[in-house]
N, C-alpha and C. Protein backbone atom coordinates (compact mmCIF):
# COMPACT_ATOMS: atom_id res chain seq x y z
N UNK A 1 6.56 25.82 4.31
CA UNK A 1 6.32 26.32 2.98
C UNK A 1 7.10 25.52 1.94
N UNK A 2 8.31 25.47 1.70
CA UNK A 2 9.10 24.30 1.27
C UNK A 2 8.67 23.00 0.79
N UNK A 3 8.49 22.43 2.46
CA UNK A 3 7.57 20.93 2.29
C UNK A 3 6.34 21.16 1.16
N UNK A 4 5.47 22.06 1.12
CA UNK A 4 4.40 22.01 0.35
C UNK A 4 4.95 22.55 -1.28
N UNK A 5 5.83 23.17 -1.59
CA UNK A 5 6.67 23.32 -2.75
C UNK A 5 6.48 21.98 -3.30
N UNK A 6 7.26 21.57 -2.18
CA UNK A 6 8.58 19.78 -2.45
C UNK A 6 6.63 19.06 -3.28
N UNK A 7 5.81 18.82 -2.22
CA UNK A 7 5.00 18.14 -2.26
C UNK A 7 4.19 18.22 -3.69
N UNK A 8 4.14 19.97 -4.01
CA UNK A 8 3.08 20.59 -5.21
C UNK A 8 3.81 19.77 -6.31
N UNK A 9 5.57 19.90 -6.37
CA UNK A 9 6.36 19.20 -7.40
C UNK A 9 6.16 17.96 -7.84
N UNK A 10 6.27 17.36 -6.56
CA UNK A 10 5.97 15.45 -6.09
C UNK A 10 4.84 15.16 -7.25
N UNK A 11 4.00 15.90 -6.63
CA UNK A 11 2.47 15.51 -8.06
C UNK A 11 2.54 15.46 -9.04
N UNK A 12 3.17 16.87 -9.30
CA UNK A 12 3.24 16.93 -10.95
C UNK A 12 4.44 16.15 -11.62
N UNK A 13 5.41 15.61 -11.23
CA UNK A 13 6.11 14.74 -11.88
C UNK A 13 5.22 13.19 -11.50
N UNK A 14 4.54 12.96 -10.63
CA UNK A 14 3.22 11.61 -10.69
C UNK A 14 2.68 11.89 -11.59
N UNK A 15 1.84 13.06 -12.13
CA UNK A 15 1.12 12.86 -12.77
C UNK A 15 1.61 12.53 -14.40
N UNK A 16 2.58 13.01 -14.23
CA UNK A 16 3.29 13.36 -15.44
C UNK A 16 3.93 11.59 -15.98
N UNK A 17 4.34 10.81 -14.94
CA UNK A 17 4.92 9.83 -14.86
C UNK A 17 2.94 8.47 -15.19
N UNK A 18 2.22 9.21 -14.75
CA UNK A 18 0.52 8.79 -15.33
C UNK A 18 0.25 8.36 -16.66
N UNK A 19 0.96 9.54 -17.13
CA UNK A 19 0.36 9.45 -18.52
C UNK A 19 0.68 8.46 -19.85
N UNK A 20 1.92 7.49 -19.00
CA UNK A 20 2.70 6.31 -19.86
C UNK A 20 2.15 5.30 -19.12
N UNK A 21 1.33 5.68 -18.25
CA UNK A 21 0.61 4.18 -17.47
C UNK A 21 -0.44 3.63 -17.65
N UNK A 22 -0.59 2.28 -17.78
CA UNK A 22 -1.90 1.60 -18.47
C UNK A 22 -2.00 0.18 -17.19
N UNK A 23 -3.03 -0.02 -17.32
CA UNK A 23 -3.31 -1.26 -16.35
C UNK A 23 -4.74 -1.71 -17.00
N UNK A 24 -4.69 -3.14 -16.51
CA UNK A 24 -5.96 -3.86 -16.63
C UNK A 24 -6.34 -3.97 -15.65
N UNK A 25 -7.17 -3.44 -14.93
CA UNK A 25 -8.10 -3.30 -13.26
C UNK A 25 -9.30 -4.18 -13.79
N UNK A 26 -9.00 -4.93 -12.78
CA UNK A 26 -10.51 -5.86 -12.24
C UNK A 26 -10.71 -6.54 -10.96
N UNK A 27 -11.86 -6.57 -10.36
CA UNK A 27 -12.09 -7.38 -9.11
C UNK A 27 -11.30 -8.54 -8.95
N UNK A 28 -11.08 -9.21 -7.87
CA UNK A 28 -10.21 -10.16 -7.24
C UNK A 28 -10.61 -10.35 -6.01
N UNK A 29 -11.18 -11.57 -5.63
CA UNK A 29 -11.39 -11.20 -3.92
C UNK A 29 -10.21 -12.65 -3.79
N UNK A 30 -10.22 -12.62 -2.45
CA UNK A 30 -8.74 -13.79 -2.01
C UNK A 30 -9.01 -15.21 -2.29
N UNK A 31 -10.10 -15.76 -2.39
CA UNK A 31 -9.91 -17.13 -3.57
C UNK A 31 -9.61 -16.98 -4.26
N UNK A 32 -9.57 -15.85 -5.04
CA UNK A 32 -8.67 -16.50 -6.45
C UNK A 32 -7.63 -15.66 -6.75
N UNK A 33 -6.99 -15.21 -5.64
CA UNK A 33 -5.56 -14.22 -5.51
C UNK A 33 -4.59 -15.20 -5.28
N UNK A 34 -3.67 -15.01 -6.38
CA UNK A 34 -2.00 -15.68 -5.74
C UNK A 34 -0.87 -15.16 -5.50
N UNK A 35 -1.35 -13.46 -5.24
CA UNK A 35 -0.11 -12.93 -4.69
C UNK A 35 -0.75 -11.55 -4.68
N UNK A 36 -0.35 -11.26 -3.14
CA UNK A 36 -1.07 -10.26 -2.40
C UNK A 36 0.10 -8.96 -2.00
N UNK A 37 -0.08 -8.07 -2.49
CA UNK A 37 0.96 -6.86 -1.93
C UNK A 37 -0.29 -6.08 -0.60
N UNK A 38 1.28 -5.55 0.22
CA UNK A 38 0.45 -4.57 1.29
C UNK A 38 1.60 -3.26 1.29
N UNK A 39 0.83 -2.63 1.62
CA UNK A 39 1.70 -1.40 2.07
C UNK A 39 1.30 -0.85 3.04
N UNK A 40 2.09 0.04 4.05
CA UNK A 40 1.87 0.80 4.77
C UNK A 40 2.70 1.58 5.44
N UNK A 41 2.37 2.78 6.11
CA UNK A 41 3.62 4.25 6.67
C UNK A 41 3.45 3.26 8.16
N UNK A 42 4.41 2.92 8.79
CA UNK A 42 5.16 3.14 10.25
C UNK A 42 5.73 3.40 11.33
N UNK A 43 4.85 4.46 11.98
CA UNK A 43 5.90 5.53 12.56
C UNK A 43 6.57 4.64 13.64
N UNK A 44 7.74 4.93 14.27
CA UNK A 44 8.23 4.54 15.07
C UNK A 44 7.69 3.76 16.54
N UNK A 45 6.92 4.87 17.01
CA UNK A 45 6.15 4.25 18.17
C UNK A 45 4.71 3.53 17.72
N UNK A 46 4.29 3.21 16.66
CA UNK A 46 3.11 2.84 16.41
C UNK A 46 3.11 0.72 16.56
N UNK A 47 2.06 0.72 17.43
CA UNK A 47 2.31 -0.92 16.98
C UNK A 47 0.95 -1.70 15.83
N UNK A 48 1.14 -2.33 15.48
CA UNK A 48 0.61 -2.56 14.04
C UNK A 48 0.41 -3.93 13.71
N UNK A 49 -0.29 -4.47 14.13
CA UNK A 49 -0.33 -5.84 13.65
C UNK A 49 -1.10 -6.76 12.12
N UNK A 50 -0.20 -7.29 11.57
CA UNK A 50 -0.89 -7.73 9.93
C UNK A 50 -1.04 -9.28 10.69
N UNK A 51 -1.03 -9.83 11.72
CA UNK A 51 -0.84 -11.30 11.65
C UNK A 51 -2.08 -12.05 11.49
N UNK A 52 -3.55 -11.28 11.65
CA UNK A 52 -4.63 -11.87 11.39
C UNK A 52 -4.30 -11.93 9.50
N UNK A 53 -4.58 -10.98 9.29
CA UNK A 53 -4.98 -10.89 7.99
C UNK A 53 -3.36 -12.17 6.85
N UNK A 54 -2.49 -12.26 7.54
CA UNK A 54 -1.53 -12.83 7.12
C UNK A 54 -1.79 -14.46 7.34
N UNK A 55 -2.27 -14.68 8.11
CA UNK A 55 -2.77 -15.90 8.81
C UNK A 55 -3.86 -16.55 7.76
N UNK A 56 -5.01 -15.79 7.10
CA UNK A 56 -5.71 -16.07 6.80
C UNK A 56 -5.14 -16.04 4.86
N UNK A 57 -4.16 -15.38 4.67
CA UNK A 57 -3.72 -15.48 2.98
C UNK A 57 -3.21 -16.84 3.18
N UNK A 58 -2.17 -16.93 4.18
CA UNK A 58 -1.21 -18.01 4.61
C UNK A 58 -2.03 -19.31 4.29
N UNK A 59 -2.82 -19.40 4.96
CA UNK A 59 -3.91 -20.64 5.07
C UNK A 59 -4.29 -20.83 3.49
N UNK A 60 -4.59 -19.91 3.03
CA UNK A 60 -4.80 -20.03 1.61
C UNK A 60 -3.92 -20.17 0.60
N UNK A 61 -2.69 -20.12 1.24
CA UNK A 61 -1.60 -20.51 0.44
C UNK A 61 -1.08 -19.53 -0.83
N UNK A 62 -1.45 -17.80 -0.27
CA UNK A 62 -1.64 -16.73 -1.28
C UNK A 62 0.00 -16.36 -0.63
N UNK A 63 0.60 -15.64 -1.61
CA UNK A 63 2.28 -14.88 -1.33
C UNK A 63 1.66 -13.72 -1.21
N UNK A 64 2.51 -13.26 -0.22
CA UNK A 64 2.87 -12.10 0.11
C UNK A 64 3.98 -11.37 0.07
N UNK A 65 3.62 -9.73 -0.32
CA UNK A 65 5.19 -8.96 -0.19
C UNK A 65 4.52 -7.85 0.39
N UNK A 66 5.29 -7.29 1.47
CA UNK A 66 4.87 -6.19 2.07
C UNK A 66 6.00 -5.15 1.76
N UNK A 67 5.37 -4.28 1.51
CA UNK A 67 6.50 -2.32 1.07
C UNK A 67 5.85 -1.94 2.61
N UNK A 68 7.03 -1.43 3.43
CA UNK A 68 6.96 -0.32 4.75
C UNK A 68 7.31 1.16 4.56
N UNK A 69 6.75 1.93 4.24
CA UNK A 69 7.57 3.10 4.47
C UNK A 69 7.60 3.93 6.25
N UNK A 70 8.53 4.21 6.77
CA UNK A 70 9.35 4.89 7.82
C UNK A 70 9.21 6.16 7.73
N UNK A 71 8.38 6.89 8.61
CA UNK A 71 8.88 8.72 8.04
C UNK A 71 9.74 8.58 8.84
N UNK A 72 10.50 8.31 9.75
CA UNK A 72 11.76 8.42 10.64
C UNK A 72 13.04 8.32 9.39
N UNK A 73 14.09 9.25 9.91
CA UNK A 73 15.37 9.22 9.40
C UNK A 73 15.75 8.07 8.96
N UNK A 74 15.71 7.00 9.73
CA UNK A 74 16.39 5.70 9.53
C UNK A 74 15.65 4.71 10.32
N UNK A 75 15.69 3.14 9.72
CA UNK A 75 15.25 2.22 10.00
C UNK A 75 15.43 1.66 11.35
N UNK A 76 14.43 2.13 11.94
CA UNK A 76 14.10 1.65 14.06
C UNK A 76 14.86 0.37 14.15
N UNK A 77 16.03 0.19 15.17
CA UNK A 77 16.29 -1.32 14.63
C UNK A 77 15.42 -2.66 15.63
N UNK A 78 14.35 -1.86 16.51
CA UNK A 78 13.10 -3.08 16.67
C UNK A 78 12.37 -3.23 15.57
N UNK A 79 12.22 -3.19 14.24
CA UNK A 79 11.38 -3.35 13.46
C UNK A 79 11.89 -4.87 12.89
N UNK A 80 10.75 -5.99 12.85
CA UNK A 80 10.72 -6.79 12.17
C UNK A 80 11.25 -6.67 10.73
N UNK A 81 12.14 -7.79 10.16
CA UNK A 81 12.57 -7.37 9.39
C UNK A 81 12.37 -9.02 9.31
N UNK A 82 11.16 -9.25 7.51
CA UNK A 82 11.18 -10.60 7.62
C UNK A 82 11.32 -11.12 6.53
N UNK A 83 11.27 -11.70 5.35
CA UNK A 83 10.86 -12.48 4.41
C UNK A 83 9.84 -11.85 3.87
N UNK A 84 10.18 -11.26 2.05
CA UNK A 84 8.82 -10.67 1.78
C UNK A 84 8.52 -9.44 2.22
N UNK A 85 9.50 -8.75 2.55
CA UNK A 85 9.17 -7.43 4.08
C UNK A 85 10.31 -6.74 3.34
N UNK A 86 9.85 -5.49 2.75
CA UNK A 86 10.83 -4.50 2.48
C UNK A 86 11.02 -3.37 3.58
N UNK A 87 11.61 -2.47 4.18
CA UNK A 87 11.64 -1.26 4.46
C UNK A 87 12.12 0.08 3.94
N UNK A 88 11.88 0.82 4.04
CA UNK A 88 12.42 1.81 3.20
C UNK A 88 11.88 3.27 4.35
N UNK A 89 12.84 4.21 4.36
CA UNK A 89 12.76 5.18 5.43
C UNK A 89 13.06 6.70 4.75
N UNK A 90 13.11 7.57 5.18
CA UNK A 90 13.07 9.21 5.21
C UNK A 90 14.20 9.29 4.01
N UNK A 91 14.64 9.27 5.05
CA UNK A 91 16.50 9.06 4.36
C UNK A 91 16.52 8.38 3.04
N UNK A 92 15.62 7.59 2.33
CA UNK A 92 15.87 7.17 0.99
C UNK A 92 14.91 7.44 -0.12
N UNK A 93 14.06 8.79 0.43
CA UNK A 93 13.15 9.77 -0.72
C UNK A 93 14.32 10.72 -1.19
N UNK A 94 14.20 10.82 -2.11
CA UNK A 94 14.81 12.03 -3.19
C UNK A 94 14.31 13.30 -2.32
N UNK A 95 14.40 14.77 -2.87
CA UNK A 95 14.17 16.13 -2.29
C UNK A 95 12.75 15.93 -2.26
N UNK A 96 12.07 15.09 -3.58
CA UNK A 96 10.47 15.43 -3.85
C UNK A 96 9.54 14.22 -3.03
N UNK A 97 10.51 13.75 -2.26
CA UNK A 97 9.57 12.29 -1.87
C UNK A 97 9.34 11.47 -2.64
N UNK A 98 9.92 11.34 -3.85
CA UNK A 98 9.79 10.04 -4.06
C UNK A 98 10.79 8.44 -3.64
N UNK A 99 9.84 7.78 -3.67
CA UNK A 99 10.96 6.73 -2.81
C UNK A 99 12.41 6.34 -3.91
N UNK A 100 13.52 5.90 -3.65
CA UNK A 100 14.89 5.50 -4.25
C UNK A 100 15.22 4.44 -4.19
N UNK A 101 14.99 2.74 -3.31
CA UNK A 101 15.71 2.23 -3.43
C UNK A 101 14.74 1.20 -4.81
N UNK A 102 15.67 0.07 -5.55
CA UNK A 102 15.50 -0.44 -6.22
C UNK A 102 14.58 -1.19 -5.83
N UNK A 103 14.43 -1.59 -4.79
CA UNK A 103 13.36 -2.92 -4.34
C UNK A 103 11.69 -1.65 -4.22
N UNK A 104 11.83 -0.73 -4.29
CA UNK A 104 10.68 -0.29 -4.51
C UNK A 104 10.24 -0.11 -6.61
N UNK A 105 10.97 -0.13 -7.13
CA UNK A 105 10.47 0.24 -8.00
C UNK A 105 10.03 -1.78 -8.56
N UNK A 106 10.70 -2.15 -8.07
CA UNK A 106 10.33 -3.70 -8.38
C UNK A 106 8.96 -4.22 -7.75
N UNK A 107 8.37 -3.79 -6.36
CA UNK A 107 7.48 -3.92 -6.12
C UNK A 107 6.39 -3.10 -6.59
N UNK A 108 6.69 -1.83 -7.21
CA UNK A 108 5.40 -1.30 -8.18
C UNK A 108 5.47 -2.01 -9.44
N UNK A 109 6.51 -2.61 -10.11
CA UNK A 109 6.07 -3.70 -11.12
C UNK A 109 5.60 -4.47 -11.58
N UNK A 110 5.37 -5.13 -10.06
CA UNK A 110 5.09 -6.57 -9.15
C UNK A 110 3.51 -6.71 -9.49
N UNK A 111 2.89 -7.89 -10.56
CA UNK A 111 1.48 -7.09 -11.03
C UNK A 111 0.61 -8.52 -9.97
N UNK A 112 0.95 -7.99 -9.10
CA UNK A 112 0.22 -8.29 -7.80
C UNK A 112 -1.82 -8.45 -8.08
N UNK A 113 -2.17 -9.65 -7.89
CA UNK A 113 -3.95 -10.06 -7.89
C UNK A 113 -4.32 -8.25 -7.08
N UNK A 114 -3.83 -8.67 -5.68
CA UNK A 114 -4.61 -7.47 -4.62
C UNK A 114 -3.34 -6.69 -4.32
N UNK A 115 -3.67 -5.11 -4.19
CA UNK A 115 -2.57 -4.28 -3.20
C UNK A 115 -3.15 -3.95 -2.55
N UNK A 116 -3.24 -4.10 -1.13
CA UNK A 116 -3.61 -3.47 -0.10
C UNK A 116 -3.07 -2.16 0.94
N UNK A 117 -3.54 -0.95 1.06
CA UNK A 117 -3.20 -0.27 1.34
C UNK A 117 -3.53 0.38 2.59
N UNK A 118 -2.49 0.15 3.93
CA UNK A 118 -3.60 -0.07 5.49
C UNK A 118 -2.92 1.73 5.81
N UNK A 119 -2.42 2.06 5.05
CA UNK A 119 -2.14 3.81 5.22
C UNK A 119 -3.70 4.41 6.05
N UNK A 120 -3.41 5.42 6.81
CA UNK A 120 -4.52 5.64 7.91
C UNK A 120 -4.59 7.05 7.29
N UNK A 121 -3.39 8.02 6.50
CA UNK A 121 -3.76 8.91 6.10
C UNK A 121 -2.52 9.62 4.63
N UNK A 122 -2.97 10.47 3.50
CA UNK A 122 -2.10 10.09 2.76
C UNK A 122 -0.20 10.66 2.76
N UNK A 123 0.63 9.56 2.50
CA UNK A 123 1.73 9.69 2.76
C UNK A 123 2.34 9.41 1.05
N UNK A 124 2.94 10.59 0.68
CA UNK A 124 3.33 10.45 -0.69
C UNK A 124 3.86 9.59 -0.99
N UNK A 125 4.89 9.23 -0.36
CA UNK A 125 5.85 7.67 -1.01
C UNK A 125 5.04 6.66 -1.00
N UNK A 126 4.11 6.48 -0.14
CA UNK A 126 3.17 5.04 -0.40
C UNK A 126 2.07 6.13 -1.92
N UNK A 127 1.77 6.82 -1.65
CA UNK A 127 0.37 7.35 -3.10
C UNK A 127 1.30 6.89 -4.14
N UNK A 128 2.31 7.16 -4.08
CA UNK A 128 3.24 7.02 -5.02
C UNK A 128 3.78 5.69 -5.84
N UNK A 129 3.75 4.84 -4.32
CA UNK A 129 3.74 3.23 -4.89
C UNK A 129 2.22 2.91 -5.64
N UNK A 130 1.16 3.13 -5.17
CA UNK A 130 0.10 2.64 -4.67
C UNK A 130 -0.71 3.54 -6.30
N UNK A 131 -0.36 4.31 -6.79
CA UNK A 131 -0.54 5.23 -8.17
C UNK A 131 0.18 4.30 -9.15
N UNK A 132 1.31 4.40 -9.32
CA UNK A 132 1.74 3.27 -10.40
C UNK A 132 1.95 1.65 -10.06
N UNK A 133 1.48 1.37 -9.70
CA UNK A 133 1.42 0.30 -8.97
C UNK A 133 0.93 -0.68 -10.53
N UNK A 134 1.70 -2.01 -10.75
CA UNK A 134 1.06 -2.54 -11.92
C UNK A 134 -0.24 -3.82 -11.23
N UNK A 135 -0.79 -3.64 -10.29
CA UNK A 135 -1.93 -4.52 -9.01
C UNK A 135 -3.02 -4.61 -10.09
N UNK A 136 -3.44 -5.43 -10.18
CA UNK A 136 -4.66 -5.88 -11.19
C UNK A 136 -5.98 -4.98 -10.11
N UNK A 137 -5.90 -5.46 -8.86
CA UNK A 137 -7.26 -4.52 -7.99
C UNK A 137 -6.20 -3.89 -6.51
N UNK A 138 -6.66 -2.42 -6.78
CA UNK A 138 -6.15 -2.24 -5.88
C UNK A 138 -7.26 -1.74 -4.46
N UNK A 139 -6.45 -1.40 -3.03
CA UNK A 139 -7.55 -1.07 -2.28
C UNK A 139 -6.70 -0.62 -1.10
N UNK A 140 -7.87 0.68 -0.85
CA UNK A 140 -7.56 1.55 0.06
C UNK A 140 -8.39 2.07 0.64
N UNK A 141 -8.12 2.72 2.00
CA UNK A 141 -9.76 3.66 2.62
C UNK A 141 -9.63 4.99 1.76
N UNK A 142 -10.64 5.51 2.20
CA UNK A 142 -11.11 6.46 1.38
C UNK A 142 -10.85 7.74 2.31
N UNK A 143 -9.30 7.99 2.49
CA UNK A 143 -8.64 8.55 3.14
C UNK A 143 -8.24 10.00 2.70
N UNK A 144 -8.48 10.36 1.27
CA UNK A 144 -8.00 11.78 0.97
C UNK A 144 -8.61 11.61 -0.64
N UNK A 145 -8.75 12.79 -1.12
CA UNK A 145 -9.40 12.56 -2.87
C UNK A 145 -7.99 12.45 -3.87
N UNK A 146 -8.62 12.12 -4.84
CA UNK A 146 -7.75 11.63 -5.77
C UNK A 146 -7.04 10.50 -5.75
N UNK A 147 -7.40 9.57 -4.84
CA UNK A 147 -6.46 7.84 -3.93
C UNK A 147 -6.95 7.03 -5.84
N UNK A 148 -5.78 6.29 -5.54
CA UNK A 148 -5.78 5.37 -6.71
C UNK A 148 -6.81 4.23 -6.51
N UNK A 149 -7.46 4.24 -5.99
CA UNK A 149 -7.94 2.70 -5.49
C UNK A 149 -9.14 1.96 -6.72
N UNK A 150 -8.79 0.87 -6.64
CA UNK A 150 -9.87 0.52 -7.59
C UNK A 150 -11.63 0.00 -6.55
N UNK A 151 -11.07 -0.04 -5.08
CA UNK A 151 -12.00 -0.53 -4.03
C UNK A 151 -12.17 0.01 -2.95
N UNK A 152 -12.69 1.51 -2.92
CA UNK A 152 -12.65 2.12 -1.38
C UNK A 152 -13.14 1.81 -0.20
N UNK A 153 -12.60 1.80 0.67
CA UNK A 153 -13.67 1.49 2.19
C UNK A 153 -13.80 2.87 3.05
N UNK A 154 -14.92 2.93 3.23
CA UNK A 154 -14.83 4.37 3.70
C UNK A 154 -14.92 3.56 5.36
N UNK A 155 -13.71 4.39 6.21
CA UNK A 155 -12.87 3.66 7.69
C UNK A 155 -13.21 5.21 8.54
N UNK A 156 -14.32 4.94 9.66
CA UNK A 156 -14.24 6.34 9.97
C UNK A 156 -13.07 6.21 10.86
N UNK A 157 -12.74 7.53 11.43
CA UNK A 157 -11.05 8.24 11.41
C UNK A 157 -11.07 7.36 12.93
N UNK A 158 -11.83 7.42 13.99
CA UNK A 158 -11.90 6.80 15.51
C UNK A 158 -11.84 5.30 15.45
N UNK A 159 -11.98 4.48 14.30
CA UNK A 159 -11.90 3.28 14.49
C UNK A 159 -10.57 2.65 13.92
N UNK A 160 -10.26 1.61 14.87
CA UNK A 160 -8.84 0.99 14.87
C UNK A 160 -8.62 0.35 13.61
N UNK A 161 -7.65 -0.17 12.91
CA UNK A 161 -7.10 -1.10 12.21
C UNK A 161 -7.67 -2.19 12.34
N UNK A 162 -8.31 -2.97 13.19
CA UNK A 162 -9.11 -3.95 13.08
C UNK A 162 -10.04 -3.85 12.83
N UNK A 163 -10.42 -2.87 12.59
CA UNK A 163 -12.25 -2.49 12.00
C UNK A 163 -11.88 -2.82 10.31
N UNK A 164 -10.34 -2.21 10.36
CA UNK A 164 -10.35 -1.79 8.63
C UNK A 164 -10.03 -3.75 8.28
N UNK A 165 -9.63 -4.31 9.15
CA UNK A 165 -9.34 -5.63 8.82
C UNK A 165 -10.55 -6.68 8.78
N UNK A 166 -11.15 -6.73 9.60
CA UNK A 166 -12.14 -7.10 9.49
C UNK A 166 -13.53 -6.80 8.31
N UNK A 167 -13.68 -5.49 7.96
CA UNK A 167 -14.63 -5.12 6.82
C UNK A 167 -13.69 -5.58 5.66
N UNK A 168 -12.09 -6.40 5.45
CA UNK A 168 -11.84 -6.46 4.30
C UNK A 168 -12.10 -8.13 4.46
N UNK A 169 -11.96 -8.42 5.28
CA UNK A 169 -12.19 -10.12 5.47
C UNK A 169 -13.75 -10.22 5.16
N UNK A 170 -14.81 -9.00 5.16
CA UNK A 170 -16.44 -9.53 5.24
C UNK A 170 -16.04 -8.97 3.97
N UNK A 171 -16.16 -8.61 3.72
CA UNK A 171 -15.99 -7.97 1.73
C UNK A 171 -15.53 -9.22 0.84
N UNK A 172 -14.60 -9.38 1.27
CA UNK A 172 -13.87 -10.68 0.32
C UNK A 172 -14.12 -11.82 0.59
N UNK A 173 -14.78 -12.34 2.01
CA UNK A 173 -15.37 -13.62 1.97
C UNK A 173 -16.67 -13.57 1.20
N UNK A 174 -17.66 -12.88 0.98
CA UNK A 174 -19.25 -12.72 0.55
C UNK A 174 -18.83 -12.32 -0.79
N UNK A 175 -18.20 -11.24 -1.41
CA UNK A 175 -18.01 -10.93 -2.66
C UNK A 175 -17.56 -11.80 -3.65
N UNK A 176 -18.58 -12.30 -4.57
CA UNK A 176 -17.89 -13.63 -6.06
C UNK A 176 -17.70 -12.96 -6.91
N UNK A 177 -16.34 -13.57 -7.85
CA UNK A 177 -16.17 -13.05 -9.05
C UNK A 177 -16.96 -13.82 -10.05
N UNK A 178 -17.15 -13.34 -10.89
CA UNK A 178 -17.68 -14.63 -12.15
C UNK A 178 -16.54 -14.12 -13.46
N UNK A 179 -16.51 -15.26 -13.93
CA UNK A 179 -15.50 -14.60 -15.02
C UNK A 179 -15.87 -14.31 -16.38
């Protein structure tokens, strides 16, 4: 009962924190992106691989910064910890979930071409990045109502992370911008 208190609060200071927010949203597919944000929740035992999709910005010579959020207490110490690679865990949300350390509020600043959002279901501290986020296009599955996204993929719930990787690689190779 609490948690859903904490959570009802969480919103209404988002939304509230909305109403001073402005962005210029427009399409972007990865030719003509030069700096790519990702995010995503990590539970402890989950394994997770970005190295296709990293492989293929890489090649293109696009930057990357990845935001992790941890629902675990504290940072697993098998977790990659790389270049470009923030973490951030339980232990560093405020009472309402919102995230605290400084390197998060710098990466919602961060006015990133693409944010990508590989969240499987919604986790406030990422809605939270991923809502004020200053990302020219952002993108997410179409995982819960009200998602910030400027590009939904609707990911049914039985299919893996490589389904969701792959429909973003056929999207953005075939999709042109014109300017």
């Amino acid at each position: 009962m609490f948690k859903k208190l904490r959570l009802k609060y969480a919103e209404k200071v988002l939304k509230k924190e909305m109403q001073s927010y402005t962005r210029q949203a427009h399409f972007v597919n990865f030719s003509l992106a030069k700096h790519v944000g990702i995010v995503y929740c990590q539970a402890k035992d989950a394994v997770w691989e970005l190295n296709d999709l990293l492989v293929i910005l890489n090649r293109k010579q696009i930057k990357v910064s990845i935001m992790v959020y941890t629902p675990t207490p504290s940072i697993p110490s098998d977790f990659l910890i790389t270049l470009n690679k923030f973490i951030f865990c339980k232990r560093e949300l405020n009472w309402y979930y919102k995230p605290e350390p400084k390197e998060v509020q710098r990466f919602i600043e961060t006015s990133f071409d693409i944010l990508i959002d590989f969240t499987r279901s919604k986790q406030f501290p990422i809605h939270y990045i991923m809502s004020l986020s200053r990302a020219v296009m952002k993108i997410g599955r179409n995982n819960y109502a009200g998602n910030p996204y400027d590009f939904v993929m609707a990911v049914p719930e039985d299919k893996e992370d490589t389904f969701y990787f792959e429909q973003l690689k056929h999207y953005f190779k075939h999709i042109s911008v014109k300017d």
